[in-house]
PDB file of N, CA and C in Angstrom:
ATOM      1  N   UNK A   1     133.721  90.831  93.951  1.00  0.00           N
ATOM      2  CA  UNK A   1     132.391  91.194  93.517  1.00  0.00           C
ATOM      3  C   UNK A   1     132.451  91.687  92.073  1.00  0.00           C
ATOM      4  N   UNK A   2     131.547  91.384  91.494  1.00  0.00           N
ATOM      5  CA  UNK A   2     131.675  91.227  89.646  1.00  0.00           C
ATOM      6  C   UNK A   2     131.065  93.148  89.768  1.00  0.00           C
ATOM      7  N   UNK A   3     131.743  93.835  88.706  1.00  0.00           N
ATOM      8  CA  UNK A   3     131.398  94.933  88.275  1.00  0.00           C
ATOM      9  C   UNK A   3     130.195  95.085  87.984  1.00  0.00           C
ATOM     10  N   UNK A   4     129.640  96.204  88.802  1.00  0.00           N
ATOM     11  CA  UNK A   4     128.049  96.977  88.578  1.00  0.00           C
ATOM     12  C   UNK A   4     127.291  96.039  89.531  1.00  0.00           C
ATOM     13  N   UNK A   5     127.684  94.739  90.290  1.00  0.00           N
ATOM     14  CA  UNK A   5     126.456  94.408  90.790  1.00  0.00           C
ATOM     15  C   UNK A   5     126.256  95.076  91.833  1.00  0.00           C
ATOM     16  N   UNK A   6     125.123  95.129  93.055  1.00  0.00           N
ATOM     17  CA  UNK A   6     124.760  95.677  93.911  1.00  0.00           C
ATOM     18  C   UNK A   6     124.828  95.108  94.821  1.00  0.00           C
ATOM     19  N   UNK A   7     125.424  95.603  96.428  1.00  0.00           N
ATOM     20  CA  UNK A   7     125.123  94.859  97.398  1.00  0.00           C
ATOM     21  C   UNK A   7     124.002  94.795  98.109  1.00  0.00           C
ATOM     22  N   UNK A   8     123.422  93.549  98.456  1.00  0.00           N
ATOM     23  CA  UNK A   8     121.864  93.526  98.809  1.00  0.00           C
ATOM     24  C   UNK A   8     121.738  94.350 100.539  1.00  0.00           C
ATOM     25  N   UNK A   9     121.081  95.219 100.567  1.00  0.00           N
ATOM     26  CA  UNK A   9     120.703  95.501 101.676  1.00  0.00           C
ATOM     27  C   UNK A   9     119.296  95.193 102.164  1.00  0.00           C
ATOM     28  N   UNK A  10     119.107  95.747 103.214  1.00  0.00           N
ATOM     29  CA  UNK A  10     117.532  94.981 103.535  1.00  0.00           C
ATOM     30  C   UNK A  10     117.475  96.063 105.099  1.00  0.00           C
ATOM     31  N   UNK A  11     115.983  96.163 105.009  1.00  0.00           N
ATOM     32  CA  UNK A  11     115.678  96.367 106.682  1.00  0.00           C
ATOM     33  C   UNK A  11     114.358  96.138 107.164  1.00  0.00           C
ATOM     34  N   UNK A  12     114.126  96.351 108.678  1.00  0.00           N
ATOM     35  CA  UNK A  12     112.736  95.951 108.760  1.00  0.00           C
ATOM     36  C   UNK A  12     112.297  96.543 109.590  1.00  0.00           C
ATOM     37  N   UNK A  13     110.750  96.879 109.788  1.00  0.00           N
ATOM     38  CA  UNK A  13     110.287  97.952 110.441  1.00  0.00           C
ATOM     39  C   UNK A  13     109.816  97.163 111.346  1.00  0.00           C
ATOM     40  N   UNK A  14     109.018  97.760 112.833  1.00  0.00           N
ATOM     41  CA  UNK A  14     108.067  97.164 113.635  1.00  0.00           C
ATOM     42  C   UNK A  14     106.771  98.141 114.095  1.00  0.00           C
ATOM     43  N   UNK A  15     105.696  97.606 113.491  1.00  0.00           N
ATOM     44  CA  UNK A  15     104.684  98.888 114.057  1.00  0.00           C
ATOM     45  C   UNK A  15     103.501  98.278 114.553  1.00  0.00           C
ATOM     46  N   UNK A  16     103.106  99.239 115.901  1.00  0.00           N
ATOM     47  CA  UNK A  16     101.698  98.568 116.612  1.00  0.00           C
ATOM     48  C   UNK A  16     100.948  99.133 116.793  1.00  0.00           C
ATOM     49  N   UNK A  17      99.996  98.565 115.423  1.00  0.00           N
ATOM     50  CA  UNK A  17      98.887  99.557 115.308  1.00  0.00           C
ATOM     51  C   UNK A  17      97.844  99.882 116.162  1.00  0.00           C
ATOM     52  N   UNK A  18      98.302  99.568 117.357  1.00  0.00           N
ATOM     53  CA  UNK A  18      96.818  99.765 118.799  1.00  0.00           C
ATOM     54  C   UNK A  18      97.537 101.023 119.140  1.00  0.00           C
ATOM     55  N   UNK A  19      99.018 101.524 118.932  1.00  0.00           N
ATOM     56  CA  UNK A  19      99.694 102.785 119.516  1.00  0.00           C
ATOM     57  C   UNK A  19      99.926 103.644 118.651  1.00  0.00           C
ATOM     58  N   UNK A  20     100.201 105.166 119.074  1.00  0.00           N
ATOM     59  CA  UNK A  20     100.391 106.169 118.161  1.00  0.00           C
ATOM     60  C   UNK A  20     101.356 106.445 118.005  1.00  0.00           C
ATOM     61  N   UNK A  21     102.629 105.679 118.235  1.00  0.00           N
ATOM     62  CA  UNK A  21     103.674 105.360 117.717  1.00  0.00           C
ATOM     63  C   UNK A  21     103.589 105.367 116.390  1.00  0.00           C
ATOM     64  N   UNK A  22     104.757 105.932 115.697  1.00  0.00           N
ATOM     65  CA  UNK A  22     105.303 105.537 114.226  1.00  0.00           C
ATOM     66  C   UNK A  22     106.236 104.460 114.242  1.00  0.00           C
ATOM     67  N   UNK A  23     105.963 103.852 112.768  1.00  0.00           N
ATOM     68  CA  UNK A  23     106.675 101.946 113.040  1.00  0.00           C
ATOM     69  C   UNK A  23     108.460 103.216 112.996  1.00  0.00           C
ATOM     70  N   UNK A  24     108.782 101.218 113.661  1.00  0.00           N
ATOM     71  CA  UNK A  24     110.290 102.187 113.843  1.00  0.00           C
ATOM     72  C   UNK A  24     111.353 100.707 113.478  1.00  0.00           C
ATOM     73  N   UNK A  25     112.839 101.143 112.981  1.00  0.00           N
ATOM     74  CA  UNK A  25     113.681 100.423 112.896  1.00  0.00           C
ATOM     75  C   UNK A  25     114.084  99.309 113.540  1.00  0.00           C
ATOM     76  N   UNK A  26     114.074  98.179 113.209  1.00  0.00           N
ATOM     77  CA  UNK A  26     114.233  97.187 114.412  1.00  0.00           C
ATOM     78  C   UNK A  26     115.284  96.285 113.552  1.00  0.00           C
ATOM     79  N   UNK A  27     115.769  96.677 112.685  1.00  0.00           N
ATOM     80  CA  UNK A  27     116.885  95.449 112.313  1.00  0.00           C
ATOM     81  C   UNK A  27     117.534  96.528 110.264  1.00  0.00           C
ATOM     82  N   UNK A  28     118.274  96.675 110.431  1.00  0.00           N
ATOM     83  CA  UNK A  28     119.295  96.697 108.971  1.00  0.00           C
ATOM     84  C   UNK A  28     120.403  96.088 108.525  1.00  0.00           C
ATOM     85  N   UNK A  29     120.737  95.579 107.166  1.00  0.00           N
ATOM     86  CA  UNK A  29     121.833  95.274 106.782  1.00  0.00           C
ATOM     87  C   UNK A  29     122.409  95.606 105.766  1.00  0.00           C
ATOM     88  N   UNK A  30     124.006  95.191 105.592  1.00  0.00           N
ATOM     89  CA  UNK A  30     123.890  94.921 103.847  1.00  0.00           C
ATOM     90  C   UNK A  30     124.778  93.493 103.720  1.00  0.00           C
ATOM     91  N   UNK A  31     124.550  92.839 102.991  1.00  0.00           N
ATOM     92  CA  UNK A  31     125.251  91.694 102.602  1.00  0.00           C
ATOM     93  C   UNK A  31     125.465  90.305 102.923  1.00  0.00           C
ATOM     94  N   UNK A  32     125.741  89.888 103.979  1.00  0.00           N
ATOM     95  CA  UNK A  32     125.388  89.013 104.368  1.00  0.00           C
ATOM     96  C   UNK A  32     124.370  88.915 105.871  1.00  0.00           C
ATOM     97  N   UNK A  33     124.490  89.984 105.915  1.00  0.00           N
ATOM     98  CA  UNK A  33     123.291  90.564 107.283  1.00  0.00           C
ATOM     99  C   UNK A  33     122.520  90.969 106.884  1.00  0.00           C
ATOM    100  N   UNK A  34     122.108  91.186 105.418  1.00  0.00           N
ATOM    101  CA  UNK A  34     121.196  91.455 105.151  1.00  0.00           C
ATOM    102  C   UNK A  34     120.219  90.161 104.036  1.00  0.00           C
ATOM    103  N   UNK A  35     121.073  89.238 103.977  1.00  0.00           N
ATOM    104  CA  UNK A  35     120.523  87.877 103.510  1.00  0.00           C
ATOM    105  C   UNK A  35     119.943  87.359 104.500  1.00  0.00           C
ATOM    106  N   UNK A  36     120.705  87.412 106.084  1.00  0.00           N
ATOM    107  CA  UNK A  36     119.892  87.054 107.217  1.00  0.00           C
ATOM    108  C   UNK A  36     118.613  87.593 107.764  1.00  0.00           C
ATOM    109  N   UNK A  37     118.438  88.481 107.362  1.00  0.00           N
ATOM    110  CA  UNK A  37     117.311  89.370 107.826  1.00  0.00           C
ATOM    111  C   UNK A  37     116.100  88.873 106.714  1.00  0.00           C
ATOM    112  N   UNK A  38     116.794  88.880 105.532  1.00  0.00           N
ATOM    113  CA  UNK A  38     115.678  88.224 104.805  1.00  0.00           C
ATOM    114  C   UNK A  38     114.853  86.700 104.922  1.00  0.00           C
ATOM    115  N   UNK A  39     116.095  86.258 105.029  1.00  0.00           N
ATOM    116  CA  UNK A  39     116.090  84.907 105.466  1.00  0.00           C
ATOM    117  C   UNK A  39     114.834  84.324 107.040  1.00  0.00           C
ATOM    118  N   UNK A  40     115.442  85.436 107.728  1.00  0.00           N
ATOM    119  CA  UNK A  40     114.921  85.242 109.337  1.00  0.00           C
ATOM    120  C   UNK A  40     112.959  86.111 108.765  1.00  0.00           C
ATOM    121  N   UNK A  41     112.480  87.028 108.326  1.00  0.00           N
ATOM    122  CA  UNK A  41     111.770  87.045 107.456  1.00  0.00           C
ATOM    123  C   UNK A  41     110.839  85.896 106.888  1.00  0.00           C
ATOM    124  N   UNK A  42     111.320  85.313 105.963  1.00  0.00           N
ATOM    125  CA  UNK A  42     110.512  83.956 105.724  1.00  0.00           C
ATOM    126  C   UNK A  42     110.745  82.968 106.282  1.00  0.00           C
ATOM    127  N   UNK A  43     111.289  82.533 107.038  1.00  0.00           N
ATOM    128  CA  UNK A  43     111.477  81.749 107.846  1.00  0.00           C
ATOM    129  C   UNK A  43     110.266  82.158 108.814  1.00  0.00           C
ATOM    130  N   UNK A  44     109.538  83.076 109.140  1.00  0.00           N
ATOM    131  CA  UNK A  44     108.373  83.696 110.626  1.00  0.00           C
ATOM    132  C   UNK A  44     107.397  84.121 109.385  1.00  0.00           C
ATOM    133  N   UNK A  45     107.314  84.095 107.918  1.00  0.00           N
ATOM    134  CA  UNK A  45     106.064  84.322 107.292  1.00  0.00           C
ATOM    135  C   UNK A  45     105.618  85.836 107.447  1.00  0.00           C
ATOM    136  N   UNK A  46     106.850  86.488 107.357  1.00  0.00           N
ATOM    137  CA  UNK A  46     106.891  88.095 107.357  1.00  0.00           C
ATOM    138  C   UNK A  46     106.878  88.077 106.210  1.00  0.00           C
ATOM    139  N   UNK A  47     106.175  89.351 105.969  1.00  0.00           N
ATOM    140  CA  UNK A  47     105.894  89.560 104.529  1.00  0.00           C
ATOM    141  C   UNK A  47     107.167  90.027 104.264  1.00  0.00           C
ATOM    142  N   UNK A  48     107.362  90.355 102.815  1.00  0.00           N
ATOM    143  CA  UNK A  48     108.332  91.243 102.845  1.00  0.00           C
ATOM    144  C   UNK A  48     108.519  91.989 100.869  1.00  0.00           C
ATOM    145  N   UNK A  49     108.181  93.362 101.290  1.00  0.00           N
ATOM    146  CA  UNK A  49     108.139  93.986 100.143  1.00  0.00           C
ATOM    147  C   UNK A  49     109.695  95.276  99.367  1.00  0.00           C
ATOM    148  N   UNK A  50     110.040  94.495  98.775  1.00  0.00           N
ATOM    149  CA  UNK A  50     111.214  95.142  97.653  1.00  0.00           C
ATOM    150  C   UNK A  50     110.464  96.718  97.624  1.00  0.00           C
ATOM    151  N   UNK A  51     111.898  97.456  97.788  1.00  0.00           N
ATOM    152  CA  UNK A  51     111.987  99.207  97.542  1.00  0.00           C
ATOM    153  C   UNK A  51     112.791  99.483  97.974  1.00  0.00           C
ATOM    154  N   UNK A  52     113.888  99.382  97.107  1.00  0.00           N
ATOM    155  CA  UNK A  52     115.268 100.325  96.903  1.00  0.00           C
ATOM    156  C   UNK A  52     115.064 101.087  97.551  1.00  0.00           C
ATOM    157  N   UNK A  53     114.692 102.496  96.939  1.00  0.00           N
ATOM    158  CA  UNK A  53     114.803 103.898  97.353  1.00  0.00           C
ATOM    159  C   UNK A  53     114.848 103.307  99.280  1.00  0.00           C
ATOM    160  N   UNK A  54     113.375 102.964  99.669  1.00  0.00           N
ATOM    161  CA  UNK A  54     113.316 103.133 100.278  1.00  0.00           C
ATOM    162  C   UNK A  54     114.120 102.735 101.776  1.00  0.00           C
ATOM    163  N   UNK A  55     114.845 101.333 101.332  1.00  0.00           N
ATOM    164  CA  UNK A  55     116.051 100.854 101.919  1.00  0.00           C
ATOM    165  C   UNK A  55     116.769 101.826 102.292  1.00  0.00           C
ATOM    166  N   UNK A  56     117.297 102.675 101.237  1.00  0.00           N
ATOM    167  CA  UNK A  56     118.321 102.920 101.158  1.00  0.00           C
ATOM    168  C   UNK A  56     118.087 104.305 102.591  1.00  0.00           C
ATOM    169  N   UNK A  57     116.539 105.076 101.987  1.00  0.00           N
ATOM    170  CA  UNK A  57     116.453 106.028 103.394  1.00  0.00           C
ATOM    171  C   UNK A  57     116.288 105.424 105.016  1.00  0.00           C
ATOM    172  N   UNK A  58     115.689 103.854 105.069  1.00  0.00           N
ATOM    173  CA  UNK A  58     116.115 103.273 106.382  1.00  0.00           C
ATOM    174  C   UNK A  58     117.341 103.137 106.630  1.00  0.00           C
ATOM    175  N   UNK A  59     118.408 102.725 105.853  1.00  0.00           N
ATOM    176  CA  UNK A  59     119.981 102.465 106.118  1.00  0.00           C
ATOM    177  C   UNK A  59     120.260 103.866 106.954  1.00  0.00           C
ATOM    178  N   UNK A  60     119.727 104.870 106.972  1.00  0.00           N
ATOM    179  CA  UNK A  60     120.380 106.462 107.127  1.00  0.00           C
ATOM    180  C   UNK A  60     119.808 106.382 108.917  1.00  0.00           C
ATOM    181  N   UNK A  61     118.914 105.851 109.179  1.00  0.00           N
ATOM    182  CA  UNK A  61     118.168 105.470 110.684  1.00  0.00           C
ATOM    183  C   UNK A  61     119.016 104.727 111.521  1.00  0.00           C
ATOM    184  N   UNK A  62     118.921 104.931 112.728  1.00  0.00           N
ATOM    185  CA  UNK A  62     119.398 104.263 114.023  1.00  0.00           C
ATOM    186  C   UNK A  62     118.137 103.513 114.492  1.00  0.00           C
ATOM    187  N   UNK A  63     119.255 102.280 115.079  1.00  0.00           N
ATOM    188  CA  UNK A  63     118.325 101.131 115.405  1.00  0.00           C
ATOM    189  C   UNK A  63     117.302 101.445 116.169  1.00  0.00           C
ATOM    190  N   UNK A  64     116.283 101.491 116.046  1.00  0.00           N
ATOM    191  CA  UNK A  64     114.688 101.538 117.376  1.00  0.00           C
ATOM    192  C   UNK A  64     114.514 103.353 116.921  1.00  0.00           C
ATOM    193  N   UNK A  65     114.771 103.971 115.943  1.00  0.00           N
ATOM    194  CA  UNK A  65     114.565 104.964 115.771  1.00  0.00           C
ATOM    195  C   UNK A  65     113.049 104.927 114.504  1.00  0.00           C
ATOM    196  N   UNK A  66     112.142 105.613 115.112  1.00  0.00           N
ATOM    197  CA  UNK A  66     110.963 106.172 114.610  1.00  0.00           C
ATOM    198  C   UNK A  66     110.915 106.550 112.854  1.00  0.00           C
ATOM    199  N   UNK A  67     110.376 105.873 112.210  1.00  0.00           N
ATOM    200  CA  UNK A  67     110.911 106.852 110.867  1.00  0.00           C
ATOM    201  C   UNK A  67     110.202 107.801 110.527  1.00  0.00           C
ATOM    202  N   UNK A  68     110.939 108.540 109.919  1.00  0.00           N
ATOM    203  CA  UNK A  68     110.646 110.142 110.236  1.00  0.00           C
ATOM    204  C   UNK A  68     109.285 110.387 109.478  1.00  0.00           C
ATOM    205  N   UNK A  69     108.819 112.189 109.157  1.00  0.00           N
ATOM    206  CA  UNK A  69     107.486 112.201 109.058  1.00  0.00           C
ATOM    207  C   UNK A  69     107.414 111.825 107.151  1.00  0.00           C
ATOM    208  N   UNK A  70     108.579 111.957 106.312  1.00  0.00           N
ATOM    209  CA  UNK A  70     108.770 112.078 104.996  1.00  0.00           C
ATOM    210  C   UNK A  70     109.113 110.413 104.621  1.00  0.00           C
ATOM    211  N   UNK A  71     108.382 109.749 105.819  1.00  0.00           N
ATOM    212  CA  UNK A  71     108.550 108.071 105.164  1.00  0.00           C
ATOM    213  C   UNK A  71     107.280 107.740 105.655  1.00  0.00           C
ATOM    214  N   UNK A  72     106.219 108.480 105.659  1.00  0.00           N
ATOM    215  CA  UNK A  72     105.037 107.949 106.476  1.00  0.00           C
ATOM    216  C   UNK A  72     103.865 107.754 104.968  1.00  0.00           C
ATOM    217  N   UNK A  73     103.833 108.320 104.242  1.00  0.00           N
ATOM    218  CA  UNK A  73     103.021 107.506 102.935  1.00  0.00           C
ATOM    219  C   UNK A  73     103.825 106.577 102.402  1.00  0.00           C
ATOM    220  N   UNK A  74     104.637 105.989 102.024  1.00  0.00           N
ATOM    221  CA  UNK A  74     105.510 105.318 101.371  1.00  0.00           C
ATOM    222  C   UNK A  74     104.901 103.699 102.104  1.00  0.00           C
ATOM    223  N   UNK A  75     105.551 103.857 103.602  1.00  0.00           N
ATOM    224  CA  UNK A  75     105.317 103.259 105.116  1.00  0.00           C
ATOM    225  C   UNK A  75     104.043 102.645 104.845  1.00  0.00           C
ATOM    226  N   UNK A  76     103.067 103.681 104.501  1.00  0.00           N
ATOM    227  CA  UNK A  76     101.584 103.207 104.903  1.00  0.00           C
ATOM    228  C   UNK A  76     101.415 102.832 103.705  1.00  0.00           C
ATOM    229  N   UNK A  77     101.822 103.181 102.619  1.00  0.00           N
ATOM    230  CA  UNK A  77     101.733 101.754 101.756  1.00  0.00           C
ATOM    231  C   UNK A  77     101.622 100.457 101.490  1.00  0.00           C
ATOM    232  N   UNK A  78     103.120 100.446 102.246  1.00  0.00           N
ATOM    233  CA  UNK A  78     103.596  98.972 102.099  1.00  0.00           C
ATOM    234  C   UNK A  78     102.832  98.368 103.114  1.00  0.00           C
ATOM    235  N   UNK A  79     102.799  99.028 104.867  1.00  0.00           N
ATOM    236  CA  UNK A  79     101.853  98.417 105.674  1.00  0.00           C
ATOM    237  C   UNK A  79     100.309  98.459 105.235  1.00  0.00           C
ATOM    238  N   UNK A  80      99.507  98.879 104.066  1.00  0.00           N
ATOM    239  CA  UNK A  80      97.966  98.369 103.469  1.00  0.00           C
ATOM    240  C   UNK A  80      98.864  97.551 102.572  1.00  0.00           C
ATOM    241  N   UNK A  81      99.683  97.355 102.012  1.00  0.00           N
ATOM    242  CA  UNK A  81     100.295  95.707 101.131  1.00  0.00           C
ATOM    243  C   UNK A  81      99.913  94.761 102.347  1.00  0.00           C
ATOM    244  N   UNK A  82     100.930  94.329 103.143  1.00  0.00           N
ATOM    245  CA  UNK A  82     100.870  93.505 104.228  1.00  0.00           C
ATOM    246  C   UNK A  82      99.660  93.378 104.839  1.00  0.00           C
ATOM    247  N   UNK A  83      98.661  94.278 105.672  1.00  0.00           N
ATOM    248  CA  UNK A  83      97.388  94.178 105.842  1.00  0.00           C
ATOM    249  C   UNK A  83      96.605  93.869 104.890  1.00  0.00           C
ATOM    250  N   UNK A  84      96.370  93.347 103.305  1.00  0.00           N
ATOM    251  CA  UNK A  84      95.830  93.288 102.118  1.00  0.00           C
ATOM    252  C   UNK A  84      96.546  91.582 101.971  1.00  0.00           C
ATOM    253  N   UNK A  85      97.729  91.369 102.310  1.00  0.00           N
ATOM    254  CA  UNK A  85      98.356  89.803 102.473  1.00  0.00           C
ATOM    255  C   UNK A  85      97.486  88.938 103.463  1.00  0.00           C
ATOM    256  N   UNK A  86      97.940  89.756 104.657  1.00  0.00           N
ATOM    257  CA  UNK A  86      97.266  89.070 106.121  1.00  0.00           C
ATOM    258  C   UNK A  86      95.533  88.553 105.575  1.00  0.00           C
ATOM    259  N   UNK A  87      94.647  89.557 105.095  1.00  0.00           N
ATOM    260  CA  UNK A  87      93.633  89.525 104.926  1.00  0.00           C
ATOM    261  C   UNK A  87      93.475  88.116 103.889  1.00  0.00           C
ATOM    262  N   UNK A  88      94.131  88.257 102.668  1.00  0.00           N
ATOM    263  CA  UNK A  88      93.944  86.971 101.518  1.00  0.00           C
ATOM    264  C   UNK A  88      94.620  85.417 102.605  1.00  0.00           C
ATOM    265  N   UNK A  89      95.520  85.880 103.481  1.00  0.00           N
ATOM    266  CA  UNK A  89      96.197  84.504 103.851  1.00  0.00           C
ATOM    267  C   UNK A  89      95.225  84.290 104.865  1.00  0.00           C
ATOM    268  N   UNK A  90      93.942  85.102 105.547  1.00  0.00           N
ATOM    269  CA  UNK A  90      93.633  84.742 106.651  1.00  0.00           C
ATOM    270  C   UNK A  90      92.409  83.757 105.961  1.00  0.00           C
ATOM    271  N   UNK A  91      91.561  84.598 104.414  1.00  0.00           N
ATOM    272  CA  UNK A  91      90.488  84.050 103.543  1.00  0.00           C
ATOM    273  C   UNK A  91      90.864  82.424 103.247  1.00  0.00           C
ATOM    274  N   UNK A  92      92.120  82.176 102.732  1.00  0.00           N
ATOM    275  CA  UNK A  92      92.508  80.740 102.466  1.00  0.00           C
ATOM    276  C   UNK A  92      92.253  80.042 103.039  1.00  0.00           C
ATOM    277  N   UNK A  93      92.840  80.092 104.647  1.00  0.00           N
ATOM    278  CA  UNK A  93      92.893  78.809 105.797  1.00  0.00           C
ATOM    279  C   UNK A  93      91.201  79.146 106.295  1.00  0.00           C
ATOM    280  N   UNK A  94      90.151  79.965 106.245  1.00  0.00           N
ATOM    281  CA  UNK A  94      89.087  79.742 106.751  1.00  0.00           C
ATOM    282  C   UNK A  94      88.257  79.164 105.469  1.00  0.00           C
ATOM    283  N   UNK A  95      88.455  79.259 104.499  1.00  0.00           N
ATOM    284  CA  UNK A  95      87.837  78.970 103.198  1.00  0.00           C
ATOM    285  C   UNK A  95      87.436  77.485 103.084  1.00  0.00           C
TER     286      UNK A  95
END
């Protein structure tokens, strides 16, 4: 591995917004498990939004574990990104 580069990590949440559940961990990697995850991702037309930082505090989570209460604006961010996707991709195909 060439000096200073980074190894790619990745993870992915699962949340259902009919429950009062907080989304929770359902898959992490780094490197080549984490090319798969990306991969498996667009391959199903999952969105999928870049944030370091925030990787890096899912990597610290156990699998099917809840993320905690200090990832819940960040979280609801990215999930109004994705709900703000869903919405433009749903406008296209009825358009």
């Amino acid at each position: 591995m060439a000096k200073g580069r980074k190894i790619k990590k990745a993870a992915a949440l699962a949340y259902d917004h009919r429950g009062p559940e907080a989304p929770r961990l359902i898959a992490k990697g780094k490197g080549d498990l984490a090319e798969k995850i990306i991969k498996l991702a667009k391959e199903h037309d999952i969105a999928i939004k870049e944030d370091a930082d925030l990787v890096e505090a899912l990597m610290l989570l156990d699998l099917e574990e809840a993320i905690p209460a200090e990832l819940y604006k960040v979280v609801a961010e990215i999930l109004a990104f994705v709900y703000s996707l869903n919405q433009k991709w749903k406008q296209l195909n009825l358009g």
